[in-house]
PDB file of N, CA and C in Angstrom:
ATOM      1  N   UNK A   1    -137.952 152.310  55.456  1.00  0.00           N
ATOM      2  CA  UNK A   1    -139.303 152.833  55.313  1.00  0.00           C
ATOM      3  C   UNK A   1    -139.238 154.362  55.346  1.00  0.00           C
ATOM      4  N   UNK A   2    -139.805 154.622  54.412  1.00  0.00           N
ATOM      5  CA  UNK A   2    -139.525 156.482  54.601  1.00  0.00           C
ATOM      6  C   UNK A   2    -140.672 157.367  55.426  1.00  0.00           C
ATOM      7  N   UNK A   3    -140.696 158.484  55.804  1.00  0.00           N
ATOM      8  CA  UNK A   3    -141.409 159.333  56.251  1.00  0.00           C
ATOM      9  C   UNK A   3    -142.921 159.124  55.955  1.00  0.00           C
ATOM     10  N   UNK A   4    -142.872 159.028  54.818  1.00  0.00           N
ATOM     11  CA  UNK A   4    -144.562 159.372  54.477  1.00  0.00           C
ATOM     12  C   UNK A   4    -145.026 158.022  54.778  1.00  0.00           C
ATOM     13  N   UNK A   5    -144.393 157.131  54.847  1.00  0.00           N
ATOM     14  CA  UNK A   5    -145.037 155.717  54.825  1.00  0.00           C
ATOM     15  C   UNK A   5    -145.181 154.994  56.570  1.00  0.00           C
ATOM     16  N   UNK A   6    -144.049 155.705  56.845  1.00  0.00           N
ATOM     17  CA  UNK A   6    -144.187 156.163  58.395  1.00  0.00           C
ATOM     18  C   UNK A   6    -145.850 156.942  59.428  1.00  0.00           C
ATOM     19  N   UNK A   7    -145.867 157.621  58.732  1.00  0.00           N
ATOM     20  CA  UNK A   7    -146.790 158.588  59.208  1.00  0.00           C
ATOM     21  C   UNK A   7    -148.038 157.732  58.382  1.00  0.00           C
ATOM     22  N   UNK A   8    -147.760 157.232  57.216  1.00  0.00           N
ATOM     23  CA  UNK A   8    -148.970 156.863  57.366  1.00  0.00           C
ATOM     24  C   UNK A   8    -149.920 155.612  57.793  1.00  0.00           C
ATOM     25  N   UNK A   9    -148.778 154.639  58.591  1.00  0.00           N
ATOM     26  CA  UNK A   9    -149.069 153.879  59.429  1.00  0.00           C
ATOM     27  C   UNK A   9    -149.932 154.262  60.903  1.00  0.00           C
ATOM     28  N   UNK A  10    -148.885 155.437  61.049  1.00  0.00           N
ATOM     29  CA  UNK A  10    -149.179 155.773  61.960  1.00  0.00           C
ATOM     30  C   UNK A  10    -150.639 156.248  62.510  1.00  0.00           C
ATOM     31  N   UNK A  11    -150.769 157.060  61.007  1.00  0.00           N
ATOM     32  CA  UNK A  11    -152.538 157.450  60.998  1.00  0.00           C
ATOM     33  C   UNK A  11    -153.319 156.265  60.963  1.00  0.00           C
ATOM     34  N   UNK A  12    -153.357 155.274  59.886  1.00  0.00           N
ATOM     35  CA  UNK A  12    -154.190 154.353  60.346  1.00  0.00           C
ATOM     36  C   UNK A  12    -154.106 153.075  61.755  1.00  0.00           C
ATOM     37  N   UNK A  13    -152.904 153.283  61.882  1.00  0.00           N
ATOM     38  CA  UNK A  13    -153.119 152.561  63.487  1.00  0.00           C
ATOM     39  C   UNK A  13    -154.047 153.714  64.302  1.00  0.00           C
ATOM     40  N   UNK A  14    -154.059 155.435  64.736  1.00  0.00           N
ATOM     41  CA  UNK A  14    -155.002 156.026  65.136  1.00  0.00           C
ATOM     42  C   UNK A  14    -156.020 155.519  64.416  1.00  0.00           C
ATOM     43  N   UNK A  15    -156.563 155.716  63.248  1.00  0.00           N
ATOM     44  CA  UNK A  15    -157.751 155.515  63.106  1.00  0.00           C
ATOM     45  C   UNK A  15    -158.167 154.540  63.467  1.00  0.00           C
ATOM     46  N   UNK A  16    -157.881 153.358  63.206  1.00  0.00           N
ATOM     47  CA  UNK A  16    -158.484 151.939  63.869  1.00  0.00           C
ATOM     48  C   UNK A  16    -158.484 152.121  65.149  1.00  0.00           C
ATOM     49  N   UNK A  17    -157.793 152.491  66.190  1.00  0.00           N
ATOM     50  CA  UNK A  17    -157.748 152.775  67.712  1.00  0.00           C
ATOM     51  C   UNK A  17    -159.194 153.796  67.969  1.00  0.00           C
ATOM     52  N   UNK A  18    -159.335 155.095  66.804  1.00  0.00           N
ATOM     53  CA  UNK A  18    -160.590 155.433  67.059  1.00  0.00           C
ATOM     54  C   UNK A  18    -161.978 154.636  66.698  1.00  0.00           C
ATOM     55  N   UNK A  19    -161.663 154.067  66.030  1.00  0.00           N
ATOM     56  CA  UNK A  19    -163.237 153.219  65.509  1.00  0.00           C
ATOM     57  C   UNK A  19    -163.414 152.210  66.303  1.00  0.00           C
ATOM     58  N   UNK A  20    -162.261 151.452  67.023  1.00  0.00           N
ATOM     59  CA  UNK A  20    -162.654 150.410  67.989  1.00  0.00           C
ATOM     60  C   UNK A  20    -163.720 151.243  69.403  1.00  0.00           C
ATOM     61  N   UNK A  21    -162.911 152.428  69.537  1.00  0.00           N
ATOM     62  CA  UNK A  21    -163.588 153.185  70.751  1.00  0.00           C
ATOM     63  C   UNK A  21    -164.780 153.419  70.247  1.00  0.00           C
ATOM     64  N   UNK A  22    -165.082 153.363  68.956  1.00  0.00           N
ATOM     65  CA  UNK A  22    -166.878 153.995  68.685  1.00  0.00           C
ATOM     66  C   UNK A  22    -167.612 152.724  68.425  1.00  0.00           C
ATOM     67  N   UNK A  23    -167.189 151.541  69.015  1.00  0.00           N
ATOM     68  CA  UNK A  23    -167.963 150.387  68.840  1.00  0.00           C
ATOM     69  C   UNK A  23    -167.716 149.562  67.684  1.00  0.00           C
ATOM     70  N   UNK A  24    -166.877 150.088  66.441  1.00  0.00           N
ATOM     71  CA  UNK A  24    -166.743 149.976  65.386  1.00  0.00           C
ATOM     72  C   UNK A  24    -166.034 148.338  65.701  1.00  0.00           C
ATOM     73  N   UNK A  25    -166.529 147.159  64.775  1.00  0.00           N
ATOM     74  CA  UNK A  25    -165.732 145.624  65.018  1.00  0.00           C
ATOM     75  C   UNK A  25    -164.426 146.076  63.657  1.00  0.00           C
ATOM     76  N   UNK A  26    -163.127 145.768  63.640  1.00  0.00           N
ATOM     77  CA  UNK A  26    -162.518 145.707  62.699  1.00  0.00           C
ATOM     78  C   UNK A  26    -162.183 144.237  61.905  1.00  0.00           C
ATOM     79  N   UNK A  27    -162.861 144.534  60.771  1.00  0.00           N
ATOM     80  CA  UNK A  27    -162.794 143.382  59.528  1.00  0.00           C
ATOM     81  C   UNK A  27    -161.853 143.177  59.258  1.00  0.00           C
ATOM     82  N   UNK A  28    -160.860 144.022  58.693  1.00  0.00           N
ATOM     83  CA  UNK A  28    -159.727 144.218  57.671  1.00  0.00           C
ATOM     84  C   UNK A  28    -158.627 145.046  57.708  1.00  0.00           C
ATOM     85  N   UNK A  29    -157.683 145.051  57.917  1.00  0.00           N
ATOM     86  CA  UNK A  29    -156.897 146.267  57.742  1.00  0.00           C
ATOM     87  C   UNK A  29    -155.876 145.574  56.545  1.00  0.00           C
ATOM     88  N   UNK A  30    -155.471 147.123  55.450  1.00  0.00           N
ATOM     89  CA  UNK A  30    -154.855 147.114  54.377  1.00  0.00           C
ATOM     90  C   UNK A  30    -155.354 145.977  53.104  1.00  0.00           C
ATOM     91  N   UNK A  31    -156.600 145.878  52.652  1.00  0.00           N
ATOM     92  CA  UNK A  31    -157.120 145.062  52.080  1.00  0.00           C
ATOM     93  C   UNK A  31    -157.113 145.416  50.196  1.00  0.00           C
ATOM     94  N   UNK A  32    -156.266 144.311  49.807  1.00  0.00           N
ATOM     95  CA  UNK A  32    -155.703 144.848  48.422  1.00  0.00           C
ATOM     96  C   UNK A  32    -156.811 143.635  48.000  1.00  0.00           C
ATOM     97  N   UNK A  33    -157.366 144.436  46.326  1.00  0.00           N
ATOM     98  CA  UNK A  33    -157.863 144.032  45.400  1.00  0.00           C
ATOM     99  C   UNK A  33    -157.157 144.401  43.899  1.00  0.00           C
ATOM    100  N   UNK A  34    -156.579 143.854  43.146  1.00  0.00           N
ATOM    101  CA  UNK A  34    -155.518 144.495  42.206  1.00  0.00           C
ATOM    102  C   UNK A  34    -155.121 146.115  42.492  1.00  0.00           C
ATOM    103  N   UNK A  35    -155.105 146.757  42.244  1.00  0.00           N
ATOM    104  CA  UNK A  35    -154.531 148.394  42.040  1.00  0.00           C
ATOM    105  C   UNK A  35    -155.348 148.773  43.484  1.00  0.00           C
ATOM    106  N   UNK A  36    -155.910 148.493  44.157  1.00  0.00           N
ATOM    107  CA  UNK A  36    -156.831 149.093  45.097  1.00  0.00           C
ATOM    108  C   UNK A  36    -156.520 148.503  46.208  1.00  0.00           C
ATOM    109  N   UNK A  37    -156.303 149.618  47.206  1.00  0.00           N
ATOM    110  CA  UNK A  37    -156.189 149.040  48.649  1.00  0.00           C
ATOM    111  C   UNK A  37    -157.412 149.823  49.480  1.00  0.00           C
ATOM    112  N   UNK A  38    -157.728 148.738  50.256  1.00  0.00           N
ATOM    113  CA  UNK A  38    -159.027 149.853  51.528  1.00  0.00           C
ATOM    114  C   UNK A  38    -157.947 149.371  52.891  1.00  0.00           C
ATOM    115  N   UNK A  39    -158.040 151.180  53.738  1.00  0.00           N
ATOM    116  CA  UNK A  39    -157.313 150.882  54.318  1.00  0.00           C
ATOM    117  C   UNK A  39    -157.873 150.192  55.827  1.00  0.00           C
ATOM    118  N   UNK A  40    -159.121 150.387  55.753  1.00  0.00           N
ATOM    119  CA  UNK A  40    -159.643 149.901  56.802  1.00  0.00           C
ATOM    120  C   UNK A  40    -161.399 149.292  56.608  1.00  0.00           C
ATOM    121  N   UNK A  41    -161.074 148.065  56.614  1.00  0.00           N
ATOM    122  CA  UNK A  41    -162.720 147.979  56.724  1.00  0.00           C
ATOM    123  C   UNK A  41    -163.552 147.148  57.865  1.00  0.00           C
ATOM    124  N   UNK A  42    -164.344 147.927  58.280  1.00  0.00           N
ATOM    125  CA  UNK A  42    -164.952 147.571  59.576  1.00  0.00           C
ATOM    126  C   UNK A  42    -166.603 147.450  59.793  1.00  0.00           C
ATOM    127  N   UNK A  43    -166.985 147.336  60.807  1.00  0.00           N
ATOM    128  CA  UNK A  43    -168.442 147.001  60.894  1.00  0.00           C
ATOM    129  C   UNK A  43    -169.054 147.215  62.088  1.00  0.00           C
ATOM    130  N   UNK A  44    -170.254 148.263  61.883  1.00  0.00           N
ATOM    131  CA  UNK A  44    -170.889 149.224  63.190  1.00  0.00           C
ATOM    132  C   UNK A  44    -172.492 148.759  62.989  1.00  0.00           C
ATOM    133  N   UNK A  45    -172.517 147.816  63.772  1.00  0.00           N
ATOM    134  CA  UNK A  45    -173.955 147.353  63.850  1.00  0.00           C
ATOM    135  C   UNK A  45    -174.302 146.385  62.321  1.00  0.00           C
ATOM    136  N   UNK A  46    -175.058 146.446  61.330  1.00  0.00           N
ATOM    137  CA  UNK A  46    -175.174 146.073  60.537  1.00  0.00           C
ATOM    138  C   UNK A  46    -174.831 146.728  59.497  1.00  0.00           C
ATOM    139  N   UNK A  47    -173.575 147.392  59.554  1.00  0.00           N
ATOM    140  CA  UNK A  47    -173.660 148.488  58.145  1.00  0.00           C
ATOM    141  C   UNK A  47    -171.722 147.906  57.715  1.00  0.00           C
ATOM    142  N   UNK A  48    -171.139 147.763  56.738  1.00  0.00           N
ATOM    143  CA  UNK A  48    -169.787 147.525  56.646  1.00  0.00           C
ATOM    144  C   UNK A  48    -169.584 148.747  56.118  1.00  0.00           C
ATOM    145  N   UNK A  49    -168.377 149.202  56.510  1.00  0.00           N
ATOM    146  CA  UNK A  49    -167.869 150.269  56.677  1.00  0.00           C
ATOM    147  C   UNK A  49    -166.020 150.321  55.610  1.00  0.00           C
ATOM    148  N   UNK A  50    -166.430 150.676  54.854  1.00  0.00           N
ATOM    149  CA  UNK A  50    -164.755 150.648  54.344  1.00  0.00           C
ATOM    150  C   UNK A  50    -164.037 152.246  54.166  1.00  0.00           C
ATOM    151  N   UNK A  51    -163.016 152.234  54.954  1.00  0.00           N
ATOM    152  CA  UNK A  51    -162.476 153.654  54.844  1.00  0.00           C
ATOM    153  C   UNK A  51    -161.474 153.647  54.649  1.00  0.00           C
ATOM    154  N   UNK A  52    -160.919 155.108  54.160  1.00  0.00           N
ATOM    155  CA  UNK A  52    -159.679 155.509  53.873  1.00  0.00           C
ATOM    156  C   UNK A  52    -159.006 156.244  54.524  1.00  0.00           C
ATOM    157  N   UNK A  53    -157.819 156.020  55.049  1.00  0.00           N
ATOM    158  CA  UNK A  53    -157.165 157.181  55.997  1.00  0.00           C
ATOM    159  C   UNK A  53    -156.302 157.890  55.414  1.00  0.00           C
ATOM    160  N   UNK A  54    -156.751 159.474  55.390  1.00  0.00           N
ATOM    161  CA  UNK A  54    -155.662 160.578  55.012  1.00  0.00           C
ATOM    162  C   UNK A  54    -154.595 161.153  56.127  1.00  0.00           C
ATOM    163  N   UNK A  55    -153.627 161.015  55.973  1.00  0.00           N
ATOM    164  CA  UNK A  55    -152.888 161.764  57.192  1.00  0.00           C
ATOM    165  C   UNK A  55    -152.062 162.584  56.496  1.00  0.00           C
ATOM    166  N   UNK A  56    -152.042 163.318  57.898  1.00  0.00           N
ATOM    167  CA  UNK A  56    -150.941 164.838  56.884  1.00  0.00           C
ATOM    168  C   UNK A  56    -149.812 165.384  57.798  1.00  0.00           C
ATOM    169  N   UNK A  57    -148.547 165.920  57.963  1.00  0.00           N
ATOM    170  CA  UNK A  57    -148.089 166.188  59.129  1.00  0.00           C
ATOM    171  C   UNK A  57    -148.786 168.145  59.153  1.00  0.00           C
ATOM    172  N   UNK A  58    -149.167 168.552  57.888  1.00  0.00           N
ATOM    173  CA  UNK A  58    -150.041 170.058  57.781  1.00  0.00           C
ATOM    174  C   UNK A  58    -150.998 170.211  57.305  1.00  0.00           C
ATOM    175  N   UNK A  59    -151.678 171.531  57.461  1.00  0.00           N
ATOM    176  CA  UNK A  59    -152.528 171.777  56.035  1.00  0.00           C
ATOM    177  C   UNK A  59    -152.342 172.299  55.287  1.00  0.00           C
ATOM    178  N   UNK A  60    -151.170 172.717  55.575  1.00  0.00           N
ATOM    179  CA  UNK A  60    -150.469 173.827  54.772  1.00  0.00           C
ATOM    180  C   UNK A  60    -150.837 173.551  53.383  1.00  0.00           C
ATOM    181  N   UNK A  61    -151.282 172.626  52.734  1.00  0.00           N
ATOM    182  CA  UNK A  61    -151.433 172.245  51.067  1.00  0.00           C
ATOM    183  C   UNK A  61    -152.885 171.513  50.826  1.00  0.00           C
ATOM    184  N   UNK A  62    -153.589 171.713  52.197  1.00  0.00           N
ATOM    185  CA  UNK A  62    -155.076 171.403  52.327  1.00  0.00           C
ATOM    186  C   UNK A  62    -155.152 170.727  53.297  1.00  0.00           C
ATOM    187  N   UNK A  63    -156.386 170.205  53.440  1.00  0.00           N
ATOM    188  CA  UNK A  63    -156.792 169.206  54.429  1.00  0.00           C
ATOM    189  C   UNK A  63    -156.382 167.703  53.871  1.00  0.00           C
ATOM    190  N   UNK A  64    -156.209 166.352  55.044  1.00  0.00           N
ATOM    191  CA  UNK A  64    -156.179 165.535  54.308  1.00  0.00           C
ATOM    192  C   UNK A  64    -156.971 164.966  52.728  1.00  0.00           C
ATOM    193  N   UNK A  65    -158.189 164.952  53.263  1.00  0.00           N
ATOM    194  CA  UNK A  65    -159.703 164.071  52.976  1.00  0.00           C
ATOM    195  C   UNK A  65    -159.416 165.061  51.605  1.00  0.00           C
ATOM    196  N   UNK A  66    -159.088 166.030  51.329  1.00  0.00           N
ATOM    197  CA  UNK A  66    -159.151 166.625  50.174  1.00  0.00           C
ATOM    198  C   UNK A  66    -158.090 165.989  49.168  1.00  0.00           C
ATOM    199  N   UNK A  67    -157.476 165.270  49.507  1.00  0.00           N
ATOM    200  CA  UNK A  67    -156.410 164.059  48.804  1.00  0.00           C
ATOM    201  C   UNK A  67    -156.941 163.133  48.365  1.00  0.00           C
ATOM    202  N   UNK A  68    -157.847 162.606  48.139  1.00  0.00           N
ATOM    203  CA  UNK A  68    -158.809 161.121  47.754  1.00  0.00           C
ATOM    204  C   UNK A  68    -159.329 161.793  46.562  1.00  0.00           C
ATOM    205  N   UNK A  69    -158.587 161.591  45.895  1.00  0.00           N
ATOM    206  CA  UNK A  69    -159.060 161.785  44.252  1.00  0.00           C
ATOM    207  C   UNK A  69    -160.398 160.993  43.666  1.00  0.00           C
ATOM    208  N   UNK A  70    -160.869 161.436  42.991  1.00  0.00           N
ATOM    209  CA  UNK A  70    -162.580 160.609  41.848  1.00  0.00           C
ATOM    210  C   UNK A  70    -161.779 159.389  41.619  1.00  0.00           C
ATOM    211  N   UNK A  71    -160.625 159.017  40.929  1.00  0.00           N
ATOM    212  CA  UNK A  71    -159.814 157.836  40.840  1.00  0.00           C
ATOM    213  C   UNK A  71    -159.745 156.985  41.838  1.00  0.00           C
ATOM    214  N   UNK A  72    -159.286 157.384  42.806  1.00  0.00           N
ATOM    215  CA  UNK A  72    -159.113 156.750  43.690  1.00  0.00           C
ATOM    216  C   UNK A  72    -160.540 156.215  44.641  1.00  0.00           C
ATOM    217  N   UNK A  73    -161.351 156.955  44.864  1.00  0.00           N
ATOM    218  CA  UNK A  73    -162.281 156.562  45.085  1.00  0.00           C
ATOM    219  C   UNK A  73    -162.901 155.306  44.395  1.00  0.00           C
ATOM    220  N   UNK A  74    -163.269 155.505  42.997  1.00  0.00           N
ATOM    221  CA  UNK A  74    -163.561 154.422  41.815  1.00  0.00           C
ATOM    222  C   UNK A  74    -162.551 152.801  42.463  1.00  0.00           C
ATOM    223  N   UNK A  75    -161.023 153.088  42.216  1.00  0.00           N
ATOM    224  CA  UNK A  75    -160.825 151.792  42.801  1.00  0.00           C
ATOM    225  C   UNK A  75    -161.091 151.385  44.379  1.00  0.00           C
ATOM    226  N   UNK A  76    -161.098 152.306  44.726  1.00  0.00           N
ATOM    227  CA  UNK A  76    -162.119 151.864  46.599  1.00  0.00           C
ATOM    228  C   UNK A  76    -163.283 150.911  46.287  1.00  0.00           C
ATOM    229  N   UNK A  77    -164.265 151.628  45.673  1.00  0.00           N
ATOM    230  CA  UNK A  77    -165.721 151.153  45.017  1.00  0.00           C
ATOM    231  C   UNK A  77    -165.555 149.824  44.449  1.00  0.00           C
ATOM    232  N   UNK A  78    -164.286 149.711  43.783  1.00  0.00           N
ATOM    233  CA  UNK A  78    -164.406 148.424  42.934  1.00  0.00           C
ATOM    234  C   UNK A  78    -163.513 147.303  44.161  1.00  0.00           C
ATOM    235  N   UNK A  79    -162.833 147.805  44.741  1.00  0.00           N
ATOM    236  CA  UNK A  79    -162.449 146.306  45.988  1.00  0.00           C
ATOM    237  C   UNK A  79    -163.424 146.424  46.764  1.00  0.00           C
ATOM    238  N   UNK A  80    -164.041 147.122  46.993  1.00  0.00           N
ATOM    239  CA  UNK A  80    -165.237 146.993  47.705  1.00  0.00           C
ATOM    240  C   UNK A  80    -165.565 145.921  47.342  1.00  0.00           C
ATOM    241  N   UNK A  81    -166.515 145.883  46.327  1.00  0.00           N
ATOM    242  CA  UNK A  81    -167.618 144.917  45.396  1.00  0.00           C
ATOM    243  C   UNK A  81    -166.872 143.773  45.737  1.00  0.00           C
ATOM    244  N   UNK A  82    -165.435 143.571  45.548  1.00  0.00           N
ATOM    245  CA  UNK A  82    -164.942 142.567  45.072  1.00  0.00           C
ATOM    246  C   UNK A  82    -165.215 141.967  46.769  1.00  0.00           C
ATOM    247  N   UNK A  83    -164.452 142.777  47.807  1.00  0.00           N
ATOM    248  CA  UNK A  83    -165.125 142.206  49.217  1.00  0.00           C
ATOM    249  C   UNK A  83    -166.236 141.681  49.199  1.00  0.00           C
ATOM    250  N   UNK A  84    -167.141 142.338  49.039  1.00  0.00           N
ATOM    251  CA  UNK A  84    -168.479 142.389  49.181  1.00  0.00           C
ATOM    252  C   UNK A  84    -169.078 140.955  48.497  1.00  0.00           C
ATOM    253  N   UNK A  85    -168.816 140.470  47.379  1.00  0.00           N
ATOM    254  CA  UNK A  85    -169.227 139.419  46.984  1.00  0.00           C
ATOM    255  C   UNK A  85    -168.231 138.213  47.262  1.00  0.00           C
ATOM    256  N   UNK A  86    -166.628 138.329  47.228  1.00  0.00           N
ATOM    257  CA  UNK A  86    -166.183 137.633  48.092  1.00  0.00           C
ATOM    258  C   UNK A  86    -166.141 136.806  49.196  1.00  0.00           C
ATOM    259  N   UNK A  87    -166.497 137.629  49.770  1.00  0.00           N
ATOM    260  CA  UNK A  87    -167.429 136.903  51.415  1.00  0.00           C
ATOM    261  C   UNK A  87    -168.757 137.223  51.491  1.00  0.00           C
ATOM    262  N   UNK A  88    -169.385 137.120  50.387  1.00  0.00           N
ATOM    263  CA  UNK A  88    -170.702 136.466  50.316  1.00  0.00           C
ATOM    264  C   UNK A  88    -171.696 137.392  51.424  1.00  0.00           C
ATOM    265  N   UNK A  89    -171.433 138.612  51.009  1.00  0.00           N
ATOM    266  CA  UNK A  89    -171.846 139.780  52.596  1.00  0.00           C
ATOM    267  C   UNK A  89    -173.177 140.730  51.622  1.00  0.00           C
ATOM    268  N   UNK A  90    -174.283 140.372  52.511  1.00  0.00           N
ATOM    269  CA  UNK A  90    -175.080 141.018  51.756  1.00  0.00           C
ATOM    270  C   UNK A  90    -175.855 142.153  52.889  1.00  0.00           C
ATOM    271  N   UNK A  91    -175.401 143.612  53.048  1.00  0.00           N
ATOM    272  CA  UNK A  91    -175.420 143.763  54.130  1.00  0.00           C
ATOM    273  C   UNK A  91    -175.309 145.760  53.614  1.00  0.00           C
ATOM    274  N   UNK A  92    -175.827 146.318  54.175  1.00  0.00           N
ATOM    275  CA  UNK A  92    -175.333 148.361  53.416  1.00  0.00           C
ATOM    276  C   UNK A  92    -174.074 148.489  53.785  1.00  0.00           C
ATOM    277  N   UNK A  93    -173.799 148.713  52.706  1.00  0.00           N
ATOM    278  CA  UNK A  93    -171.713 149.257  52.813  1.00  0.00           C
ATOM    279  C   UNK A  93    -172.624 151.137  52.695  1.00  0.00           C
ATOM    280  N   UNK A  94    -170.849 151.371  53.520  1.00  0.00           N
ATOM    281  CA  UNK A  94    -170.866 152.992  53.060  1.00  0.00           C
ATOM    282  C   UNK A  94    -169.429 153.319  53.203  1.00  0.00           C
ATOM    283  N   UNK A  95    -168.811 154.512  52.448  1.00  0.00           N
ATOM    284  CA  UNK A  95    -167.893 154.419  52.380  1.00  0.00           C
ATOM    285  C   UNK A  95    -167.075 155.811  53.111  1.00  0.00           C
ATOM    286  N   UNK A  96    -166.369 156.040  54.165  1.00  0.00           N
ATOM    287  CA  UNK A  96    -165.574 156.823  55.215  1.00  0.00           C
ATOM    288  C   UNK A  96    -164.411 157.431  54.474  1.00  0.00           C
ATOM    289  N   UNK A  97    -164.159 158.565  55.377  1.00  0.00           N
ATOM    290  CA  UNK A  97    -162.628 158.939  55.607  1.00  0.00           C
ATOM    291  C   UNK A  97    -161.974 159.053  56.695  1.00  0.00           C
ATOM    292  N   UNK A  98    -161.418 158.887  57.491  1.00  0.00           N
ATOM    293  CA  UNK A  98    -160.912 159.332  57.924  1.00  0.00           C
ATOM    294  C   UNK A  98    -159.856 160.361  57.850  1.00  0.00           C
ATOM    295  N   UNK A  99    -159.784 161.669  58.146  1.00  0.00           N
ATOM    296  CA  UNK A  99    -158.578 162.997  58.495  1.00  0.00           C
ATOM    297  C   UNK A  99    -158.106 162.707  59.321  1.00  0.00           C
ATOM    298  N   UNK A 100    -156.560 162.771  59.274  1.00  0.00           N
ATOM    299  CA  UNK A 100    -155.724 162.786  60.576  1.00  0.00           C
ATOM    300  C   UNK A 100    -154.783 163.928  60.411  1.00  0.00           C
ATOM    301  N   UNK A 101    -154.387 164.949  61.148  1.00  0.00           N
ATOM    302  CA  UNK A 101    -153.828 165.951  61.139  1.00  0.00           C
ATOM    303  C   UNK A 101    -153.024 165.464  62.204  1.00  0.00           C
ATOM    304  N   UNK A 102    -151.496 165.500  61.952  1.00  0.00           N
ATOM    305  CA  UNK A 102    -150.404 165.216  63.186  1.00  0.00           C
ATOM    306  C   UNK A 102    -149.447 166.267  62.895  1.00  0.00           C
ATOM    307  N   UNK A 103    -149.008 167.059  63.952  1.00  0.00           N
ATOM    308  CA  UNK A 103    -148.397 167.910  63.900  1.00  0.00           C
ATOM    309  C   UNK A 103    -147.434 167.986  65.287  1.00  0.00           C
ATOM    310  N   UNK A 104    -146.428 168.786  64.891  1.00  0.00           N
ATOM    311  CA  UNK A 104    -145.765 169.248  66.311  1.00  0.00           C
ATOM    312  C   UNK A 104    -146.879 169.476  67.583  1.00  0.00           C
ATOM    313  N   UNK A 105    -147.826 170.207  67.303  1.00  0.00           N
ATOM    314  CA  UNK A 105    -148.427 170.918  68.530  1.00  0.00           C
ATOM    315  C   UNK A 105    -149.870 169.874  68.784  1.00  0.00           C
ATOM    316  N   UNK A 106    -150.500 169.314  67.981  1.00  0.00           N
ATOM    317  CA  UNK A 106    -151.727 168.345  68.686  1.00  0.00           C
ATOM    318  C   UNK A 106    -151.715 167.309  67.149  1.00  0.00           C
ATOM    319  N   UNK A 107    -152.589 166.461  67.482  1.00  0.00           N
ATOM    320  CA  UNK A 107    -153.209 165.446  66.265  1.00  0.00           C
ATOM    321  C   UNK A 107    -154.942 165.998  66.341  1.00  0.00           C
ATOM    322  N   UNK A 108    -155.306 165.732  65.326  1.00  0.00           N
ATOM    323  CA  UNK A 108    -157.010 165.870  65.056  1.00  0.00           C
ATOM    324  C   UNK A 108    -157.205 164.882  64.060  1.00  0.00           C
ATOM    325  N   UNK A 109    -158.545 164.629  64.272  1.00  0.00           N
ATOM    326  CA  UNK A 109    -159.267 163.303  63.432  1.00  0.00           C
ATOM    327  C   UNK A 109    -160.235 163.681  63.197  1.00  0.00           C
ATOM    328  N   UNK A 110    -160.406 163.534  62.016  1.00  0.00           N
ATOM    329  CA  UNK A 110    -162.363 164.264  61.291  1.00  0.00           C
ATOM    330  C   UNK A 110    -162.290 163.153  60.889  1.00  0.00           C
ATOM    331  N   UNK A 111    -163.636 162.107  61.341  1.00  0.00           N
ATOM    332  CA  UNK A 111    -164.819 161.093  60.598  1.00  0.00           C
ATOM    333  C   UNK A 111    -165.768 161.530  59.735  1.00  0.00           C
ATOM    334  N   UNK A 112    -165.636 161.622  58.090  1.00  0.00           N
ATOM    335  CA  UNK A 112    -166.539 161.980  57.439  1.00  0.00           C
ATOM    336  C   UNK A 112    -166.965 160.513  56.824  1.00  0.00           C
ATOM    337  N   UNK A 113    -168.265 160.455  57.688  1.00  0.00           N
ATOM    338  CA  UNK A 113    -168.902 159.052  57.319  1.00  0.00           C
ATOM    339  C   UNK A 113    -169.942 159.257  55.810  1.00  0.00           C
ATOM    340  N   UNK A 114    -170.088 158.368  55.601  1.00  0.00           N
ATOM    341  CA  UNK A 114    -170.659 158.326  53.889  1.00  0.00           C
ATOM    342  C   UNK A 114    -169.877 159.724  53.039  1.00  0.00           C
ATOM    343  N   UNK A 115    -168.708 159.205  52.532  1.00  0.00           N
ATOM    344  CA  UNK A 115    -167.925 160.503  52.321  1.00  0.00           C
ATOM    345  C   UNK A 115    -168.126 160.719  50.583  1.00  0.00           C
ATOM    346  N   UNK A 116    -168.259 159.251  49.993  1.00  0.00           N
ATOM    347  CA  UNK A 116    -167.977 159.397  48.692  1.00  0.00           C
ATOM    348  C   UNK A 116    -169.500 158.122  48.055  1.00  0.00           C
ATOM    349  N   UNK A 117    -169.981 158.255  47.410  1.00  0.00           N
ATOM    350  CA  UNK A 117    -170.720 157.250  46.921  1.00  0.00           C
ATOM    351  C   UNK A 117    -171.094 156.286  45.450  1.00  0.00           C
ATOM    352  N   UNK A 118    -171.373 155.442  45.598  1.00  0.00           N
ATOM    353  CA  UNK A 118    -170.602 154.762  44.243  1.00  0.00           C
ATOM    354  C   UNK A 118    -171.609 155.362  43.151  1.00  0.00           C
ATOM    355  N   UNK A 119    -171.345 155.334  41.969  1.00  0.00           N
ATOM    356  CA  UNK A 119    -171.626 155.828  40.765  1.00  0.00           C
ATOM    357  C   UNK A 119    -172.129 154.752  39.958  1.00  0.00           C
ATOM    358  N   UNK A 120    -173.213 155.213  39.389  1.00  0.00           N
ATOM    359  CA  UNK A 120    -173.702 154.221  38.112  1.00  0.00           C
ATOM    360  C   UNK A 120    -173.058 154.539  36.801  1.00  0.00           C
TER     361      UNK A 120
END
């Protein structure tokens, strides 16, 4: 397993560890729909929640959350749906990021909730 795939376990095991602490129930973790994976999808009261975790070991080349390309988003949107009618869930989705910054000297986590929204 290499580095990046390393670390980026690592971020979404933090992130799920943070969303359980915010009440958040976890649905799903790593949920593939052809070309599309959500890396986390969860549920805070009545709202389903599907997010993506960016982790970075810098910023040196930006922030994570600035990595989630219009593409990538689009196939988020579309396993969504496919969840969404799948299990028969009729219920407000919105769609997250999670930032994880891990570094030598601290980790940080930015929750940007309703980060991206689907397109007609």
């Amino acid at each position: 397993m290499g580095q990046k795939h390393i670390l980026g376990d690592k971020g979404e095991t933090i992130a799920k560890d943070y969303l359980i602490e915010k009440n958040y129930l976890i649905l799903e973790k790593n949920w593939r729909h052809l070309k599309a994976e959500i890396d986390l999808i969860a549920q805070k009261e009545d709202c389903i929640v599907f997010v993506e975790v960016k982790t970075r070991s810098s910023i040196n080349f930006g922030s994570p959350e600035s990595f989630v390309s219009e593409k990538q988003q689009k196939r988020i949107i579309l396993a969504a749906n496919e969840y969404l009618q799948k299990n028969d869930i009729q219920r407000e989705a919105r769609f997250d990021i999670i930032s994880i910054t891990i570094d030598s000297k601290k980790g940080t986590i930015k929750h940007i909730e309703d980060a991206f929204y689907p397109t007609l």
